[in-house]
Protein backbone atom coordinates (compact mmCIF):
# COMPACT_ATOMS: atom_id res chain seq x y z
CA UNK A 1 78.26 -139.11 -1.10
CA UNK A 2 77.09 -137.06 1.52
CA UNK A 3 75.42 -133.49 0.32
CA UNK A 4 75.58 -130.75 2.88
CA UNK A 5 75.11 -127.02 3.69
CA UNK A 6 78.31 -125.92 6.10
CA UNK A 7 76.70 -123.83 8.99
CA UNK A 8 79.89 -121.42 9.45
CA UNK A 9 78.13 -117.63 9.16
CA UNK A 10 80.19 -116.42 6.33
CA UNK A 11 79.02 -112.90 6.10
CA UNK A 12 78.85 -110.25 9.28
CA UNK A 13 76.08 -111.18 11.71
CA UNK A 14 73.66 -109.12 13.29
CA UNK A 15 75.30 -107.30 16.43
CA UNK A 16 74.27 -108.28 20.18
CA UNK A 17 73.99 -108.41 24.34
CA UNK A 18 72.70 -107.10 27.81
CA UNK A 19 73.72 -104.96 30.60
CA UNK A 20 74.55 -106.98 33.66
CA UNK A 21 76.87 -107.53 36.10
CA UNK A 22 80.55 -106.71 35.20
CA UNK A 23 83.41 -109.35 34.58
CA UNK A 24 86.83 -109.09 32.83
CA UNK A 25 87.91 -108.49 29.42
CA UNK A 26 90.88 -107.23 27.56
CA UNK A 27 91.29 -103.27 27.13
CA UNK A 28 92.65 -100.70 24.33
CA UNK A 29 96.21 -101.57 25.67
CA UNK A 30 95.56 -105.25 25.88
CA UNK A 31 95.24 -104.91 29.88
CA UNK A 32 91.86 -106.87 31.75
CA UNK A 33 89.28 -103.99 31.92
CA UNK A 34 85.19 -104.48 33.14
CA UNK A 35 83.32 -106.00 30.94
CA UNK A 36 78.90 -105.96 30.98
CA UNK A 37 77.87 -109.46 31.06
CA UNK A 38 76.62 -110.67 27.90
CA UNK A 39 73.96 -113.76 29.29
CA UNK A 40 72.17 -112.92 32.34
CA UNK A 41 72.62 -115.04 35.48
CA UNK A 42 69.92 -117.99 36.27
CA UNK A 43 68.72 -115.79 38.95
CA UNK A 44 67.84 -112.51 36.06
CA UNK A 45 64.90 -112.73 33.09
CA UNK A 46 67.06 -114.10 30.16
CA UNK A 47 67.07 -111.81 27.63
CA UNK A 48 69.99 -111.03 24.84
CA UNK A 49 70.96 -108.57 22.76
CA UNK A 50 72.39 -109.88 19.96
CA UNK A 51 73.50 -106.65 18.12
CA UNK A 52 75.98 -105.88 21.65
CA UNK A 53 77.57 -109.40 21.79
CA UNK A 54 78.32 -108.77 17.95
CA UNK A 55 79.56 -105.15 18.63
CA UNK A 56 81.94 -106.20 21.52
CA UNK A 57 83.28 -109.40 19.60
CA UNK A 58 84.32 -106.96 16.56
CA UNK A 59 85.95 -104.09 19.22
CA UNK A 60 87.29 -106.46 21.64
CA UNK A 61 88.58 -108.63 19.34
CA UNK A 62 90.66 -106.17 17.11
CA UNK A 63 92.03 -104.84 20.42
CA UNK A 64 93.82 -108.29 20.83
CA UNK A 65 94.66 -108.19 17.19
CA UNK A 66 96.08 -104.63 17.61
CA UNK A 67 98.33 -105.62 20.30
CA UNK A 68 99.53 -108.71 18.79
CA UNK A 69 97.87 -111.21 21.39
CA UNK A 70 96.46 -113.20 18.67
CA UNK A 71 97.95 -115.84 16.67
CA UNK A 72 97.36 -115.50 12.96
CA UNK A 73 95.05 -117.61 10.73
CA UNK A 74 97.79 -119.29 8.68
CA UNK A 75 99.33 -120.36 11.44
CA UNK A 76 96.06 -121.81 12.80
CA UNK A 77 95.57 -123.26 9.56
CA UNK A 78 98.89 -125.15 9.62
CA UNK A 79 98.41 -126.20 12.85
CA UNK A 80 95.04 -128.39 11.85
CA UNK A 81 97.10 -131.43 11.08
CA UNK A 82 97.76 -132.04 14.40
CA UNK A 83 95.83 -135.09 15.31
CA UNK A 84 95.98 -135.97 18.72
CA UNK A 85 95.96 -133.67 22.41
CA UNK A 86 96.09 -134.91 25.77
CA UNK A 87 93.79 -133.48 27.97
CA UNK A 88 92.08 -134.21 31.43
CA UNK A 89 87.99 -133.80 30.70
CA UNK A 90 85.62 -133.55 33.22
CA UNK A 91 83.93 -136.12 35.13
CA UNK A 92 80.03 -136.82 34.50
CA UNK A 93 78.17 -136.29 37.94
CA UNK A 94 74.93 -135.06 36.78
CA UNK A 95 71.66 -136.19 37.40
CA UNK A 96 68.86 -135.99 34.51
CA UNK A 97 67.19 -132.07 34.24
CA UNK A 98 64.52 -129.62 32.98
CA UNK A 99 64.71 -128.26 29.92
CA UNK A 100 65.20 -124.55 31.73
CA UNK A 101 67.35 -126.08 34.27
CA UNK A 102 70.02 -127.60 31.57
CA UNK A 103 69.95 -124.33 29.82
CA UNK A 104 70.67 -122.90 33.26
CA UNK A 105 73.82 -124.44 33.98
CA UNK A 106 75.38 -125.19 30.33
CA UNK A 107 74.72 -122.02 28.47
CA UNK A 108 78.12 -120.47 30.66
CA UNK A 109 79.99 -122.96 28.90
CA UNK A 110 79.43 -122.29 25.25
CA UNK A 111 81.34 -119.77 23.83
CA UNK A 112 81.13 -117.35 20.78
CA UNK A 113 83.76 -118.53 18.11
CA UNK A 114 84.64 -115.59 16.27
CA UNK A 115 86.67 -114.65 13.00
CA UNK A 116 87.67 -111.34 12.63
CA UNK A 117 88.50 -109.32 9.33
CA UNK A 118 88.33 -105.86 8.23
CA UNK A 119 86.35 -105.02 4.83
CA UNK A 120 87.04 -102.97 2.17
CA UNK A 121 84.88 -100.06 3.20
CA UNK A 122 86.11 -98.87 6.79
CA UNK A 123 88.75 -99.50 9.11
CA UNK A 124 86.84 -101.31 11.82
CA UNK A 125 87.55 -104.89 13.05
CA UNK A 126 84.34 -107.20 11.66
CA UNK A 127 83.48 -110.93 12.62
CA UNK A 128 81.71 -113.43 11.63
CA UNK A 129 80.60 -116.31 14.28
CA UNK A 130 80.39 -120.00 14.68
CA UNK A 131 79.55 -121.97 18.08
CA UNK A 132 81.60 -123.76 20.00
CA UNK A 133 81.67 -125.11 23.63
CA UNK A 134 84.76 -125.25 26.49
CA UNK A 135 85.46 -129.27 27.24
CA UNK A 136 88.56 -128.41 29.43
CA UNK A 137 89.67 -126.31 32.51
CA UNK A 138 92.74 -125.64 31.04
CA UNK A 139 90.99 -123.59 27.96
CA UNK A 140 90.62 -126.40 25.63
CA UNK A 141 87.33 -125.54 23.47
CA UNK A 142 85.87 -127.77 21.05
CA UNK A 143 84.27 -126.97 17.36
CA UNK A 144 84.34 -127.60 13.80
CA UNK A 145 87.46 -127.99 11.49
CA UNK A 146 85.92 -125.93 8.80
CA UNK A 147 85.13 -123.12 11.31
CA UNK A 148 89.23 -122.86 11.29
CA UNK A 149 90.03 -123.72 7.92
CA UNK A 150 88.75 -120.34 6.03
CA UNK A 151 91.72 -118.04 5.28
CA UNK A 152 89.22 -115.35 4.88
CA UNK A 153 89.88 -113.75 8.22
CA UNK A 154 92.78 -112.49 10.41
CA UNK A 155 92.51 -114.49 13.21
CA UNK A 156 90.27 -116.51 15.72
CA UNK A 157 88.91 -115.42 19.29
CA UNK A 158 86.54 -116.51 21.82
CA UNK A 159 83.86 -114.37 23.37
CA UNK A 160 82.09 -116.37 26.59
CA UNK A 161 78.29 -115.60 27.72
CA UNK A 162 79.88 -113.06 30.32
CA UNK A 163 81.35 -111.02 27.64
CA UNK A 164 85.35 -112.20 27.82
CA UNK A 165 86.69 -111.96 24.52
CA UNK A 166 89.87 -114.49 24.69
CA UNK A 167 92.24 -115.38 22.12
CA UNK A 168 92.50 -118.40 20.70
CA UNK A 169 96.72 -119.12 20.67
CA UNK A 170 96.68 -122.59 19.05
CA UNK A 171 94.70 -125.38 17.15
CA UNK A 172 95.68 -128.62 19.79
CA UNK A 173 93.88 -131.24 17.63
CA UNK A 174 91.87 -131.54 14.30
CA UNK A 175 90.26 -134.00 12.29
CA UNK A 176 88.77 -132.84 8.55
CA UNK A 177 87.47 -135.87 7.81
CA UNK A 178 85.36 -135.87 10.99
CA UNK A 179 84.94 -132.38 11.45
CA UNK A 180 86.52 -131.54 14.71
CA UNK A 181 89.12 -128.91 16.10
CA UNK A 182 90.29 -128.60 19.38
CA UNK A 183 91.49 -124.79 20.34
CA UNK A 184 93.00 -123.67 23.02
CA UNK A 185 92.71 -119.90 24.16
CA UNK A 186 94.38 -117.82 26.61
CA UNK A 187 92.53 -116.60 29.99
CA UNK A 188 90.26 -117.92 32.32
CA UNK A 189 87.04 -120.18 31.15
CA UNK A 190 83.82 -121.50 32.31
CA UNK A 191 83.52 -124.90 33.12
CA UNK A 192 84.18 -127.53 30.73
CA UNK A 193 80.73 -129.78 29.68
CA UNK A 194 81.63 -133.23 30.00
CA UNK A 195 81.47 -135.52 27.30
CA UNK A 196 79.24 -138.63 26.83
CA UNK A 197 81.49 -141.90 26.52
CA UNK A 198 78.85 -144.04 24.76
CA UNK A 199 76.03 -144.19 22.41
CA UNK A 200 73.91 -145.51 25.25
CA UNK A 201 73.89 -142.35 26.57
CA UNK A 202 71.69 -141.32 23.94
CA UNK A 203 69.65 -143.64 22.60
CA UNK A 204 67.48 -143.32 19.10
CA UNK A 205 64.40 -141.35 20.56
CA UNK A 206 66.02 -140.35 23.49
CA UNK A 207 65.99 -136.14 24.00
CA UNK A 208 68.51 -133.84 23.42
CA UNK A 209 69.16 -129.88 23.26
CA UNK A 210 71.63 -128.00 21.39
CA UNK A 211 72.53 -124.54 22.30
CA UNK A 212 73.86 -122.44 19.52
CA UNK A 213 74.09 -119.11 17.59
CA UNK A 214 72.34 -119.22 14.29
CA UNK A 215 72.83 -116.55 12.18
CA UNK A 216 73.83 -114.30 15.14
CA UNK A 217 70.84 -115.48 17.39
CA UNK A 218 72.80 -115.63 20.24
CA UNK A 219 72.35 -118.23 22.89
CA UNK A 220 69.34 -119.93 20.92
CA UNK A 221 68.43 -123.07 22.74
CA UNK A 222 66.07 -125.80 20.98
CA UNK A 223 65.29 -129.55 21.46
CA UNK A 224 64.34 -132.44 19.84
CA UNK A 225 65.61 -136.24 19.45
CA UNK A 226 67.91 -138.81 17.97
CA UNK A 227 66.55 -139.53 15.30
CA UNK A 228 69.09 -141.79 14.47
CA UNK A 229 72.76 -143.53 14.14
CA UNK A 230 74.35 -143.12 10.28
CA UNK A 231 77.73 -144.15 8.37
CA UNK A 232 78.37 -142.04 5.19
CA UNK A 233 81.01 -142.04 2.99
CA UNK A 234 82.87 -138.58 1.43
CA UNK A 235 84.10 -138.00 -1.52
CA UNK A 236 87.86 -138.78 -0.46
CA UNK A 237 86.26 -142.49 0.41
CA UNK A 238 86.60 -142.44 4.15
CA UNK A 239 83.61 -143.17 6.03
CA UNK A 240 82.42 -141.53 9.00
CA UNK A 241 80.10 -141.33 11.46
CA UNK A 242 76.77 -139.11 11.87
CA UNK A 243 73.96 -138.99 14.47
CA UNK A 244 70.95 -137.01 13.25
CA UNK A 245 68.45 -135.15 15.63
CA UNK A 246 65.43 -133.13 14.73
CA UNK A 247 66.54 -130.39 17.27
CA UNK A 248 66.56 -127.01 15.12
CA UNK A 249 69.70 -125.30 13.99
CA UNK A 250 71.12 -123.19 11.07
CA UNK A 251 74.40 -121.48 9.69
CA UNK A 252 76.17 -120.32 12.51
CA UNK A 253 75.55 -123.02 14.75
CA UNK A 254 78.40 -125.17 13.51
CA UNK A 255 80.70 -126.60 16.82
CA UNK A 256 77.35 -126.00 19.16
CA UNK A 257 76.99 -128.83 21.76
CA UNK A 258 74.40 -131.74 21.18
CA UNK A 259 73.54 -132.74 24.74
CA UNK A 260 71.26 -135.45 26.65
CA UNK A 261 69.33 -134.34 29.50
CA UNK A 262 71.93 -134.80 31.90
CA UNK A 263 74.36 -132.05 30.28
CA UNK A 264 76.42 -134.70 28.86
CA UNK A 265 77.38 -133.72 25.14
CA UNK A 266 76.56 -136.50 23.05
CA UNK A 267 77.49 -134.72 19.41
CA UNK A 268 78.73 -131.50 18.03
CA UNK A 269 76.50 -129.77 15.05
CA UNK A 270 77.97 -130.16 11.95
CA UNK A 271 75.60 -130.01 9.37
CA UNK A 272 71.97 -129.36 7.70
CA UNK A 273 71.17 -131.81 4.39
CA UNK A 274 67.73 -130.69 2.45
CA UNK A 275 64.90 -132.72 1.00
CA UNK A 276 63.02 -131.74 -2.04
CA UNK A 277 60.57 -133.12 -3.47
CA UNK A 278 62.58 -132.82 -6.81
CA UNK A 279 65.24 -131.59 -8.43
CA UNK A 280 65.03 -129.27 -12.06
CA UNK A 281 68.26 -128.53 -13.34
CA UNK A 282 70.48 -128.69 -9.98
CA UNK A 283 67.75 -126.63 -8.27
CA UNK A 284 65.68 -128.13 -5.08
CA UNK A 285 62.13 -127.70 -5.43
CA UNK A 286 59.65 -128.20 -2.50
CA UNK A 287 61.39 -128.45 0.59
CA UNK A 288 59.94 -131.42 2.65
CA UNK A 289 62.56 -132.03 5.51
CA UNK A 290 66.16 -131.02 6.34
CA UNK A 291 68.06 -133.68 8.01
CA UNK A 292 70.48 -132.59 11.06
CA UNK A 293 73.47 -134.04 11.22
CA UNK A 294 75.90 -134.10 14.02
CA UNK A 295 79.53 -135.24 14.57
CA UNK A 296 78.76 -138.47 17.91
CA UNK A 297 80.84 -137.80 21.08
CA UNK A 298 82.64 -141.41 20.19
CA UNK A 299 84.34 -139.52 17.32
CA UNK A 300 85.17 -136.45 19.23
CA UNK A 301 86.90 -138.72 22.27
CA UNK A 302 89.30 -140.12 19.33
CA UNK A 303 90.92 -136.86 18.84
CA UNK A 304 91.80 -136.99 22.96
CA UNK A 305 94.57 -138.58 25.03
CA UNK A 306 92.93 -138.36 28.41
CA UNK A 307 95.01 -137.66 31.37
């Protein structure tokens, strides 16, 4: 039986974002209106401010909600037993890259997967973020099932690294027992990542980098390797399919890209499993390792009729 912490941020994050050039996003009357850029170009000094990309998810977001451009959570909900979507994915045509240069060009594609709600002490939109990444030109982004499957929010939008908060109109695919949900949200979006179509494109020790937003840390990027290939079973007896890495990631980061160092995505983050050195009454004591596990690109392809 596999033991797990779920990496969905379940409580408001910490706000964020820069002021760059402008781009599109959707105004007070649900019209396109400037937008700052939340990620800076490749050209610019990366820096982010996390507490602006939070602030501008929450206000964009409840603009879309306020003039009923989103579809609402239930319905999203219901929509998870759909288990199959045909989509055309991108070919692979890239060449292996530094660490800074695969940052560079994949960090446009990875998008901020929030869920907004509205507490009990104000009237302001909130949200609370997961990661997830675009794997289709036609607005097809992929991330976790259990990022969806939480009926405590309103609804679900997108916010990309230029600051275009998009809704997200339907669930296309999804797979709990794997993990995986395939949304698709209205508007224009970066380029899709393509997806590795074997293990062999990452190999046990091989490297790979994962690009997520833990705990509201915004476009974190961190590396590691395979550390290796796993079948577990759950507790409804199916058995799936893990790769673990020993790239860093935490709550928040759930649906963030696992990719070799040619861009390809070879796994989605699902998980983080501690190691103590005991346990006293149901409680861990000294921490020794926490094991990363990740969702292999071989189980997100089975979810996709390719075009």
């Amino acid at each position: 039986m596999l033991r797990h912490t779920s990496l969905l941020t379940t409580s408001l994050l910490a706000l964020a974002l820069l002021t760059c050039p402008a781009t599109t996003g959707w105004g007070q009357d649900g019209q396109q209106e400037e937008a700052h850029q939340l990620v800076p170009t490749a050209a610019e000094q990366f820096c982010v401010d996390d507490r602006a990309i939070n602030l501008r998810l929450s206000q964009f977001g409840g603009r879309l909600i306020d003039t009923s451009k989103t579809t609402p959570i239930e319905e999203l909900i219901q929509q998870l037993k759909t288990e199959r979507c045909q989509l055309t994915l991108p070919k692979i045509k890239t060449s292996a890259m530094s660490p800074s240069q695969l940052y560079a060009k994949v960090k446009e594609s990875v998008v901020v997967i929030g869920g907004l709600y509205k507490c009990n002490k104000c009237s302001k939109w909130h949200a609370n973020g997961a990661t997830g990444f675009v794997i289709s030109s036609t607005g097809a982004i992929l991330t976790n099932h259990h990022v969806v499957n939480s009926k405590n929010k309103v609804t679900l939008v997108a916010m990309t690294a230029k600051g275009e908060v998009l809704p997200v109109t339907k669930v296309l695919a999804a797979n709990e027992d794997i993990d995986l949900a395939i949304l698709q949200v209205e508007g224009k979006v970066p380029p899709p990542l393509p997806i590795a179509l074997s293990p062999e494109a990452a190999p046990i020790g091989s490297r790979v980098s994962v690009i997520s937003h833990p705990a509201g840390q915004y476009y974190t990027y961190t590396a590691g390797m395979v550390s290796r290939y796993v079948k577990s079973r759950l507790k409804n007896g199916a058995m799936v399919d893990f790769v673990s890495i020993t790239a860093d990631y935490a709550r928040g980061s759930s649906g963030g890209p696992v990719l070799n160092d040619r861009g390809e995505v070879i796994g989605i983050v699902k998980s983080t499993q501690p190691i103590f050195y005991r346990m006293i009454e149901g409680k861990g004591e000294n921490l020794q390792m926490v094991v990363k596990l990740c969702i292999p690109s071989a189980s997100i392809l089975k979810l996709i009729k390719q075009q």
